[in-house]
C-alpha atoms as a PDB file:
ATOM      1  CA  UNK A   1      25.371   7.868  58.677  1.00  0.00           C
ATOM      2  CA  UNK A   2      22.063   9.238  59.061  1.00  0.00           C
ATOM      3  CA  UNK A   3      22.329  11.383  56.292  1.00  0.00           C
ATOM      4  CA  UNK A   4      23.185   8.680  54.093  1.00  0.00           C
ATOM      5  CA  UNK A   5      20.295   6.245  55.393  1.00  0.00           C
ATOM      6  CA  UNK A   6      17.716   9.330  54.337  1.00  0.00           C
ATOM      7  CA  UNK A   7      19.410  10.028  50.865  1.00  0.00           C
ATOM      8  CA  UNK A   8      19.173   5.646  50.358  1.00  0.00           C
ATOM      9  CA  UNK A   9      15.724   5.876  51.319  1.00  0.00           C
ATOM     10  CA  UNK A  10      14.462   8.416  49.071  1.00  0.00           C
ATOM     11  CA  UNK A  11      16.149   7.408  45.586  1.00  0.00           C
ATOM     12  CA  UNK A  12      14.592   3.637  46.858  1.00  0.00           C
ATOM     13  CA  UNK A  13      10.797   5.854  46.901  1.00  0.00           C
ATOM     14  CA  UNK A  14      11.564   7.509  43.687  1.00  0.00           C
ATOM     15  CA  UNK A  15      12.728   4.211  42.019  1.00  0.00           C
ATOM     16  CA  UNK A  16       9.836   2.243  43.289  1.00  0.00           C
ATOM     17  CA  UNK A  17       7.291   5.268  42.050  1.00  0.00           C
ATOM     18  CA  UNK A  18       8.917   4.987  38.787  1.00  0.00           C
ATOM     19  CA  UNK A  19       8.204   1.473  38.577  1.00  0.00           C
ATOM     20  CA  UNK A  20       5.444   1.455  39.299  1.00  0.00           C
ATOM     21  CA  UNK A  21       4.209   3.820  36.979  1.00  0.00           C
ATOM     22  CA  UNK A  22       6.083   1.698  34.147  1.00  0.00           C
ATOM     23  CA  UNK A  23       4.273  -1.357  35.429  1.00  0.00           C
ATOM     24  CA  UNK A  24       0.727   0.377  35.249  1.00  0.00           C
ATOM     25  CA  UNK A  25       1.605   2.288  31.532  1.00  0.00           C
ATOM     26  CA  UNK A  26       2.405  -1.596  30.458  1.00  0.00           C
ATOM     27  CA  UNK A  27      -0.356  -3.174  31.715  1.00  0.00           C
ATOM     28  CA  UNK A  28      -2.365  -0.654  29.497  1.00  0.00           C
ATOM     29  CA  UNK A  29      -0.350  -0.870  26.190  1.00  0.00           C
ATOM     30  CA  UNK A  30      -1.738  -2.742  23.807  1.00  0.00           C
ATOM     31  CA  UNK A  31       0.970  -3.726  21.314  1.00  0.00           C
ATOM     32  CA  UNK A  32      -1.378  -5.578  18.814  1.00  0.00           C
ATOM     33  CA  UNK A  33      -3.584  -3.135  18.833  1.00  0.00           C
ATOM     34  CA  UNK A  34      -1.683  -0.660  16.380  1.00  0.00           C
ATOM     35  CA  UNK A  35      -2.053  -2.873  13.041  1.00  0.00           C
ATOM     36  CA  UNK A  36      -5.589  -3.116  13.355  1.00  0.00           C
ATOM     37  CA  UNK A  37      -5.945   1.156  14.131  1.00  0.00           C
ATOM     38  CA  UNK A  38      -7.672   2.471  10.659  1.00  0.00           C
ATOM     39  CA  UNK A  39      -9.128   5.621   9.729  1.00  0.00           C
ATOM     40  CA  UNK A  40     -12.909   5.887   9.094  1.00  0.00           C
ATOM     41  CA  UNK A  41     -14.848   8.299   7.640  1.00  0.00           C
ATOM     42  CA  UNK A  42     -17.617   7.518  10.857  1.00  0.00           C
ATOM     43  CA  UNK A  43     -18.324   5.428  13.641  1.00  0.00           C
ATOM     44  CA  UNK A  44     -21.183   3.774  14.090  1.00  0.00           C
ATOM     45  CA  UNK A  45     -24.513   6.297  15.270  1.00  0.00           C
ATOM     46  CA  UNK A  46     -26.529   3.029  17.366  1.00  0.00           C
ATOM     47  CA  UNK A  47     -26.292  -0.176  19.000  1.00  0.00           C
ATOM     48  CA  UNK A  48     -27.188  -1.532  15.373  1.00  0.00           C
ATOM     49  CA  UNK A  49     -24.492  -0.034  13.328  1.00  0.00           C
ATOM     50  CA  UNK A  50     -22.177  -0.929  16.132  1.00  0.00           C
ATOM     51  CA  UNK A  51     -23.080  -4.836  16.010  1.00  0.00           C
ATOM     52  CA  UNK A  52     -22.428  -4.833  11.848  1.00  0.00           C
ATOM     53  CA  UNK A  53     -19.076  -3.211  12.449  1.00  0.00           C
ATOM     54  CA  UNK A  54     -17.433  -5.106  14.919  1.00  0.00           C
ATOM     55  CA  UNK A  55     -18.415  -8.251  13.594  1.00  0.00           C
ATOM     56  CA  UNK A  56     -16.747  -6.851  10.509  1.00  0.00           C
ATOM     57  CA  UNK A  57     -13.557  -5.693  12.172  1.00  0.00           C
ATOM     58  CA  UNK A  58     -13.770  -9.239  13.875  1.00  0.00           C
ATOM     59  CA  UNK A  59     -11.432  -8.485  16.525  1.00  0.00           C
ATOM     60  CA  UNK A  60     -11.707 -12.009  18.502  1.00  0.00           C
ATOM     61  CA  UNK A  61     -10.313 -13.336  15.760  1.00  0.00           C
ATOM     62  CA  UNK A  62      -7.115 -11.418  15.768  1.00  0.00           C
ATOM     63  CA  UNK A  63      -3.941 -12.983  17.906  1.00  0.00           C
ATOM     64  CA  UNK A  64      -3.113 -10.693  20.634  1.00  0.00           C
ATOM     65  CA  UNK A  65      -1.469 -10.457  24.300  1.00  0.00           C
ATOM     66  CA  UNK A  66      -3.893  -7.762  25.879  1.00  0.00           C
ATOM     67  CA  UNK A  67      -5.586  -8.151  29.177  1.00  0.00           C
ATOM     68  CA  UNK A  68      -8.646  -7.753  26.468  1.00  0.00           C
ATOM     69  CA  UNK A  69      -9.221  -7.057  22.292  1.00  0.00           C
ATOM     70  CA  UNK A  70     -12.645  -4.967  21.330  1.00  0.00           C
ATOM     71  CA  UNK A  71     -13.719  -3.027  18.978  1.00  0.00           C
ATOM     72  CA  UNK A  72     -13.553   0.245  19.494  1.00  0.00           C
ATOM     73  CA  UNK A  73     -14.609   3.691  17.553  1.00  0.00           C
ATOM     74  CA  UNK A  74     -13.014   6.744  18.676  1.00  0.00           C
ATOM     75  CA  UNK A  75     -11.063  10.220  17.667  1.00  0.00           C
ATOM     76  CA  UNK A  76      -7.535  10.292  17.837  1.00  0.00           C
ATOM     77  CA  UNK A  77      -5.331  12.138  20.529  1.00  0.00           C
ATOM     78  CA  UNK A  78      -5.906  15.710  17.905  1.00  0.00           C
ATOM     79  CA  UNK A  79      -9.216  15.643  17.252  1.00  0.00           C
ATOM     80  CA  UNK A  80      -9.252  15.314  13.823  1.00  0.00           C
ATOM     81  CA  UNK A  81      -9.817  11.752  12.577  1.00  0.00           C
ATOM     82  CA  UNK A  82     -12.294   9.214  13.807  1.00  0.00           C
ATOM     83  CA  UNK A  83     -10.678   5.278  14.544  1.00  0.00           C
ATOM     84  CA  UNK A  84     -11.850   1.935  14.412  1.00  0.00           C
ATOM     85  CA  UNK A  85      -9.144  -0.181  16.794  1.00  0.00           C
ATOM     86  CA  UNK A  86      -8.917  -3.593  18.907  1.00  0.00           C
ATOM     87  CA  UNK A  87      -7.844  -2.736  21.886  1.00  0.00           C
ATOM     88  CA  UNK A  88      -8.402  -3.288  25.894  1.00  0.00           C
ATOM     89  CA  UNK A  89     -11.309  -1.513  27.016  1.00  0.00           C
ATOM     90  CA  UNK A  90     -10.902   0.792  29.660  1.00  0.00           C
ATOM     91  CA  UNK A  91     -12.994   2.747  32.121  1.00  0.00           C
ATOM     92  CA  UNK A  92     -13.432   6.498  31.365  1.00  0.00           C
ATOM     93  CA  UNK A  93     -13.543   9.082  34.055  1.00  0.00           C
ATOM     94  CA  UNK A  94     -14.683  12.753  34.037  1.00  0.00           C
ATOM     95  CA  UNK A  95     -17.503  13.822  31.794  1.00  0.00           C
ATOM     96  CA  UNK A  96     -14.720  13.387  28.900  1.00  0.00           C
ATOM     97  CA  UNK A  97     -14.289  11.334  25.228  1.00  0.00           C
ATOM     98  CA  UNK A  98     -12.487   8.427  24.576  1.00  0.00           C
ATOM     99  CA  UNK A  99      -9.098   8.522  22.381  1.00  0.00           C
ATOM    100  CA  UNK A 100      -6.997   6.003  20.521  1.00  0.00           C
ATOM    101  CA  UNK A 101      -3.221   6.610  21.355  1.00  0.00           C
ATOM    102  CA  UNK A 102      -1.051   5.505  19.144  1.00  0.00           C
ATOM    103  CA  UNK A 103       2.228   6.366  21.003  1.00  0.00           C
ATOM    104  CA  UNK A 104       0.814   4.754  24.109  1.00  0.00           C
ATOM    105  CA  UNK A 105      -0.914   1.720  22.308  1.00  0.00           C
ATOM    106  CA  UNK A 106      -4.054   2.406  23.813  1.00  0.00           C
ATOM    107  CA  UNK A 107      -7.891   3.768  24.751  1.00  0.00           C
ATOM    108  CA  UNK A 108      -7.440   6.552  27.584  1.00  0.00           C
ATOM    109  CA  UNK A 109      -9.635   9.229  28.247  1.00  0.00           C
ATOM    110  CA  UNK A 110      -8.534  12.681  26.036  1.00  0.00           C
ATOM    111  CA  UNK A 111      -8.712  15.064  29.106  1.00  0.00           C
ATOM    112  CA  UNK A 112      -9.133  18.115  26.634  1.00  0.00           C
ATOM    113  CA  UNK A 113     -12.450  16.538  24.799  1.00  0.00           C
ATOM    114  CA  UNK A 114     -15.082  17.700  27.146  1.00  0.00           C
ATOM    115  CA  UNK A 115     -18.466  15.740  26.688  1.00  0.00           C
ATOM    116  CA  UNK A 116     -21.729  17.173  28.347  1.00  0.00           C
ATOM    117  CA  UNK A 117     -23.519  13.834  27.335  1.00  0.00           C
ATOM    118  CA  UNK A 118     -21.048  11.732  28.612  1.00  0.00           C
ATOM    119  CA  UNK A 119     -21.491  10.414  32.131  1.00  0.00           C
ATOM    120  CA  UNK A 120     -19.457  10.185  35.037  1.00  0.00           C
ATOM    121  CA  UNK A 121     -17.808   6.815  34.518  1.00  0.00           C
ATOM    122  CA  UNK A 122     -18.616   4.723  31.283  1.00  0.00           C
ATOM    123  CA  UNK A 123     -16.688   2.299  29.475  1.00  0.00           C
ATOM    124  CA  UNK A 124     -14.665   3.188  26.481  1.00  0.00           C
ATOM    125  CA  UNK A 125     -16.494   0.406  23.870  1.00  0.00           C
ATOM    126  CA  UNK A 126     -19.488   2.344  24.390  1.00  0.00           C
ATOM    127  CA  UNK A 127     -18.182   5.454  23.315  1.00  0.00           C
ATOM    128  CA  UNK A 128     -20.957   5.295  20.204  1.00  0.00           C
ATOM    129  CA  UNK A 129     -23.390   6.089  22.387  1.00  0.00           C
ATOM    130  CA  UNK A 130     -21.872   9.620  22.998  1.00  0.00           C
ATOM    131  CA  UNK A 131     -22.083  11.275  19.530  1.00  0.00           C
ATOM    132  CA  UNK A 132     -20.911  14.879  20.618  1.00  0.00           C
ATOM    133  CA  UNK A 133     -17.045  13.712  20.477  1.00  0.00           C
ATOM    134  CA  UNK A 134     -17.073  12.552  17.088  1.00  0.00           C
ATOM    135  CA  UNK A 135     -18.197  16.479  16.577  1.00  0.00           C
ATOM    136  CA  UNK A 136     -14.716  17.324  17.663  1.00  0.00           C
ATOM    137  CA  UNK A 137     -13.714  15.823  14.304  1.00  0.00           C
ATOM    138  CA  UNK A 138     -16.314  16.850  11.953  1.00  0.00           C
ATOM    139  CA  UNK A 139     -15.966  20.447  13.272  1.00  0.00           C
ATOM    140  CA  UNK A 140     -12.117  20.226  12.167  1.00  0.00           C
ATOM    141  CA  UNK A 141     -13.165  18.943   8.868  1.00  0.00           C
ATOM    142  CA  UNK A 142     -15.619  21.493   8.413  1.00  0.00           C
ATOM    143  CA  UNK A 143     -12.591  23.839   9.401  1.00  0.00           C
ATOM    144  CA  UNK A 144     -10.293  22.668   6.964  1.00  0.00           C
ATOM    145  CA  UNK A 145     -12.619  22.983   3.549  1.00  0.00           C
ATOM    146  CA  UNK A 146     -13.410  26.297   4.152  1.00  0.00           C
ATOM    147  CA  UNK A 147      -9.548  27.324   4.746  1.00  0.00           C
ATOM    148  CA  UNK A 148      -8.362  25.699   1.993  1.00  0.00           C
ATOM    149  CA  UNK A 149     -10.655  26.676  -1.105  1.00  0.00           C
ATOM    150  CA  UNK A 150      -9.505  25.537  -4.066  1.00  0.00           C
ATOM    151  CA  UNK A 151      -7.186  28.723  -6.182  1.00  0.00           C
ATOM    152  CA  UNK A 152      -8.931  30.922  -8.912  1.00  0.00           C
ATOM    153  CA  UNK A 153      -7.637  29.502 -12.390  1.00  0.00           C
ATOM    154  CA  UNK A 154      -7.710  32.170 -15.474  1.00  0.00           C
ATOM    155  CA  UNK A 155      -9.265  30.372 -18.443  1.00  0.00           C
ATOM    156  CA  UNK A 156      -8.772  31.255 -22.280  1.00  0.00           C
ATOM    157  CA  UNK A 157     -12.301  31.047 -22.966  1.00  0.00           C
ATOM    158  CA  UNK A 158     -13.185  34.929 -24.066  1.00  0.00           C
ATOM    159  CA  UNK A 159     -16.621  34.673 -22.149  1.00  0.00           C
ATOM    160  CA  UNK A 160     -15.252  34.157 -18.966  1.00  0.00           C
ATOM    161  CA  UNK A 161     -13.686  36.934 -16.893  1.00  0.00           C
ATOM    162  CA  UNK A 162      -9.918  36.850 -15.765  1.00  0.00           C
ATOM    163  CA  UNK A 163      -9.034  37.331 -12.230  1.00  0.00           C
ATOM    164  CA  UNK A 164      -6.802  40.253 -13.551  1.00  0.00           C
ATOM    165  CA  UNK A 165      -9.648  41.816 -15.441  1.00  0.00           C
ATOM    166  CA  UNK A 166     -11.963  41.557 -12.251  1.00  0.00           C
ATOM    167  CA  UNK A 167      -8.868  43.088 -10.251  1.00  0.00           C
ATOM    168  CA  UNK A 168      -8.608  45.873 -12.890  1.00  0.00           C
ATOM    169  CA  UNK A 169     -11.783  47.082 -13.571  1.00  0.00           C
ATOM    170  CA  UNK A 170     -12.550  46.935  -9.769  1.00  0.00           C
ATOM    171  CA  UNK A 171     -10.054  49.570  -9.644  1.00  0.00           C
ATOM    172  CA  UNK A 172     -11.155  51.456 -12.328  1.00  0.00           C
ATOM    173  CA  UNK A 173     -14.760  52.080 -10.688  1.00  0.00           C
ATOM    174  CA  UNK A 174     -13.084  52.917  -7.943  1.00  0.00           C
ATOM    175  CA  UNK A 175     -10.678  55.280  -9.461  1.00  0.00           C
ATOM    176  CA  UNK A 176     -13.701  56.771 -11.881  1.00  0.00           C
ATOM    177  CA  UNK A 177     -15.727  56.973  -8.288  1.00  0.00           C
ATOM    178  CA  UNK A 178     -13.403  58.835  -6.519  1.00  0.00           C
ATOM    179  CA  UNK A 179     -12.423  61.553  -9.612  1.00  0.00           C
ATOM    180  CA  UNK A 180     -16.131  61.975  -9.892  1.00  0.00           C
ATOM    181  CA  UNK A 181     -16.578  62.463  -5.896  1.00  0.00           C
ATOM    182  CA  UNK A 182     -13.741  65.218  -6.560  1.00  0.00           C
ATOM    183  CA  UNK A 183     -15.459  66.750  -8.783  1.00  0.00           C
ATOM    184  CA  UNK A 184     -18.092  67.189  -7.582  1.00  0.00           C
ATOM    185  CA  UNK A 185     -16.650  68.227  -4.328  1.00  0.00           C
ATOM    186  CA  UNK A 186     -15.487  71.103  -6.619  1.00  0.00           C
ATOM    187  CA  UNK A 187     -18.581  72.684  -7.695  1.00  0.00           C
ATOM    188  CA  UNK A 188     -19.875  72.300  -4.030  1.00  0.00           C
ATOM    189  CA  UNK A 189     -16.805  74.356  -3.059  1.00  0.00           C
ATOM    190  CA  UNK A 190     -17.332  76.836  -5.661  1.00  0.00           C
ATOM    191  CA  UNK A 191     -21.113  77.232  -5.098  1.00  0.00           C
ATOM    192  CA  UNK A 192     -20.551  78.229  -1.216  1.00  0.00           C
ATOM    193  CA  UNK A 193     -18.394  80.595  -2.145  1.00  0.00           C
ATOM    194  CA  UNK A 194     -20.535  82.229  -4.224  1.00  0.00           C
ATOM    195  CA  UNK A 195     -23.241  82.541  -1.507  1.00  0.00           C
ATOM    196  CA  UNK A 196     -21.031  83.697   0.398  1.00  0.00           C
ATOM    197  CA  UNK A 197     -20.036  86.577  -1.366  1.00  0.00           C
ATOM    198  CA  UNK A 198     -23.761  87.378  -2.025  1.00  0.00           C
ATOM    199  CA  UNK A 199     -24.440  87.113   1.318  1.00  0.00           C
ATOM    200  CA  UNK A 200     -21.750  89.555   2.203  1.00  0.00           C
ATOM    201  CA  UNK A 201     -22.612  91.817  -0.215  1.00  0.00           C
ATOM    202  CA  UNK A 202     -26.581  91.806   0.797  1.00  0.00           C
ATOM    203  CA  UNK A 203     -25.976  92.855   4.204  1.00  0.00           C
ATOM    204  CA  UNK A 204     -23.452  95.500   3.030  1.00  0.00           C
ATOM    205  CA  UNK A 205     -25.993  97.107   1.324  1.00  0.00           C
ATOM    206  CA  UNK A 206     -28.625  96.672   4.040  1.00  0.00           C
ATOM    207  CA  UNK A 207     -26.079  97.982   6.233  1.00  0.00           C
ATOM    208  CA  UNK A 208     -25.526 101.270   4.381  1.00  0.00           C
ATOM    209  CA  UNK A 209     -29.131 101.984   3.701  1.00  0.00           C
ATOM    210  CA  UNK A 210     -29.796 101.864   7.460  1.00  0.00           C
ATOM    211  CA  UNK A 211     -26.411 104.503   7.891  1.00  0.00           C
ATOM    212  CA  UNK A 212     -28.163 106.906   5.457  1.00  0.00           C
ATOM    213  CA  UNK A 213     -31.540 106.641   7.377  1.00  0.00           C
ATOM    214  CA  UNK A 214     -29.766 107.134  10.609  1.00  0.00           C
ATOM    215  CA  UNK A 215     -27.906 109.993   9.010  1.00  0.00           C
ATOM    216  CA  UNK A 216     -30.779 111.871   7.681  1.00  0.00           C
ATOM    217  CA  UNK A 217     -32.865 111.187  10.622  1.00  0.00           C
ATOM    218  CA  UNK A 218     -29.862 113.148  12.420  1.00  0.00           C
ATOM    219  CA  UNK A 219     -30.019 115.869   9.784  1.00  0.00           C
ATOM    220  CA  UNK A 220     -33.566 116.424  10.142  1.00  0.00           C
ATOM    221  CA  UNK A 221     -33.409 116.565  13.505  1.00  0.00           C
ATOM    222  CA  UNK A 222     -30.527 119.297  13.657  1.00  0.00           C
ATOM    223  CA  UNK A 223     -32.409 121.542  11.364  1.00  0.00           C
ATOM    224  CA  UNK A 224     -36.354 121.117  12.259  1.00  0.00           C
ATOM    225  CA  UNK A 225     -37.347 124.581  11.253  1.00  0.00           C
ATOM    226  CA  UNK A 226     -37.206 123.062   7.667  1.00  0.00           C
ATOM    227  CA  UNK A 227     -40.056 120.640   8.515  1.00  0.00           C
ATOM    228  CA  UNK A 228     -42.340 122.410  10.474  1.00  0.00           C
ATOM    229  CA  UNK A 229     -45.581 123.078   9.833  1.00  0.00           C
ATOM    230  CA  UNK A 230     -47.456 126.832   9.009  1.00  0.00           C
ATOM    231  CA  UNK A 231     -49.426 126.366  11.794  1.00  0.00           C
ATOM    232  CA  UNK A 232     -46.443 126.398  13.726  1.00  0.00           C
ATOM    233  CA  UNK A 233     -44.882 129.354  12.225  1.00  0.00           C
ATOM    234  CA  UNK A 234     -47.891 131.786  12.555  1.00  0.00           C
ATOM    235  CA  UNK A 235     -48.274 130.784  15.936  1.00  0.00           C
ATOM    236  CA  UNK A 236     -44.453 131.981  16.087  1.00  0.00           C
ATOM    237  CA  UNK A 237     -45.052 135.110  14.416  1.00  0.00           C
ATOM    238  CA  UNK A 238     -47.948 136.262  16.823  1.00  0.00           C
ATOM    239  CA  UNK A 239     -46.078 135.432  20.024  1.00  0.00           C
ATOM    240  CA  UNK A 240     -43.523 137.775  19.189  1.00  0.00           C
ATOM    241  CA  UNK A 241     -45.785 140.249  18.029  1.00  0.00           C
ATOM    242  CA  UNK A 242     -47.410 140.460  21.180  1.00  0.00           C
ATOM    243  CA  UNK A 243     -44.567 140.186  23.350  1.00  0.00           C
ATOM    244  CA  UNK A 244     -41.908 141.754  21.544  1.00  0.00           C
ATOM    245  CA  UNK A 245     -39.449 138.367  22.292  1.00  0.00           C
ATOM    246  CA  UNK A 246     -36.817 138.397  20.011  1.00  0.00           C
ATOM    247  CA  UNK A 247     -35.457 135.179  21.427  1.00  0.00           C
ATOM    248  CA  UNK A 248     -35.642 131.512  19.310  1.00  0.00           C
ATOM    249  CA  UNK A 249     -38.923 130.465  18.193  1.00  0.00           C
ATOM    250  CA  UNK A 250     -40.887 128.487  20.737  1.00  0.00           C
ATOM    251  CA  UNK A 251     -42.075 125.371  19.137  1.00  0.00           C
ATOM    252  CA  UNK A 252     -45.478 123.741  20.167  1.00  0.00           C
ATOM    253  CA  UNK A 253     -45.082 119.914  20.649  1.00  0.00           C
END
């Protein structure tokens, strides 16, 4: 029995929380307030421009059922168009802009339109004094011209250019570039080689004179008698003269 009690108790919670939040989403719709919503190039930049337009949009005029019917100038719920509306005015909360909803029929803040100019709490038919949201918008319009430039048309007027022709010859200098480049890459390859080989073949030849030097050098030095001087020799002769030594030569040094 207790069990039963809780379970009653909970879905009577629930059912009053949905309620409730029904009766609060009503009391904000504004069912009148879609026929007057238009798109506008701009809302109004001062206090002065704001007074011409809502006496044009004349929204006292205009039968309704809303707690309240203003004029209002705000961006829509994607950031992309700027609205002039009737509709209840509402308190905004947050350092956010103000949005038009058409599903829900009415101003609420637009939690994902951050707004450093914006203050803490300010009320939504003085959203003209906050220019930086209608940025949001002219940002995406900005956005959407340069994305979607109009095509390149080919004309039959001989002075102009083609698109193909443009295409074509722009790989043709490339084409001509690059066989050129190859070329050229060629004769490079070619002209190392052939310093190369002459430097091979220069220090070849230095490298065999300096084997004959060495090799005569040894010669010389295996046979000196050929390179010695007279002086030398007649001192020879008159050492073994005197001492009768029929041994090698002794050389002076």
């Amino acid at each position: 029995m207790k069990k039963h009690s809780t379970k009653f108790l909970v879905v009577l919670i629930m059912c009053f929380c949905v309620e409730h939040s029904f009766a609060g989403r009503n009391a904000n719709e504004c069912k009148e307030s879609v026929a007057t919503a238009t798109v506008v190039g701009s809302c109004p930049r001062n206090a002065k421009e704001w007074i011409e337009r809502s006496l044009k949009k004349n929204c006292s005029h205009i039968k309704h059922t809303c707690f309240s019917f203003e004029y209002h100038c705000v961006i829509n719920t994607w950031m992309n168009e700027t609205i002039e509306v009737c509709a209840r005015r509402r308190n905004i909360i947050g350092k956010v802009c103000t949005e038009y909803n058409y599903g829900g029929k009415t101003i609420q803040r637009l939690s994902k339109a951050h707004c450093k100019e914006c203050p803490q709490l300010y009320v939504s038919v003085l959203s003209f004094l906050y220019q930086e949201c209608y940025r949001y918008v002219q940002n995406y319009i900005t956005s959407q011209d340069i994305t979607t430039l109009p095509p390149i048309r080919a004309t039959a007027d001989p002075s102009s250019t083609t698109l193909s022709s443009k295409a074509s010859d722009v790989f043709e200098e490339i084409f001509s570039t690059t066989t050129e480049s190859i070329a050229k890459g060629m004769d490079n390859h070619s002209l190392i080689v052939f310093i190369t080989m002459v430097s091979i073949l220069v220090v070849a030849v230095i490298m065999l004179i300096f084997a004959l030097l060495r090799q005569r050098k040894f010669y010389n030095d295996l046979v000196p008698s050929r390179f010695q001087s007279p002086r030398k020799l007649n001192t020879y002769r008159e050492y073994s003269h005197d001492n009768g030594n029929r041994d090698e030569p002794f050389l002076e040094s």
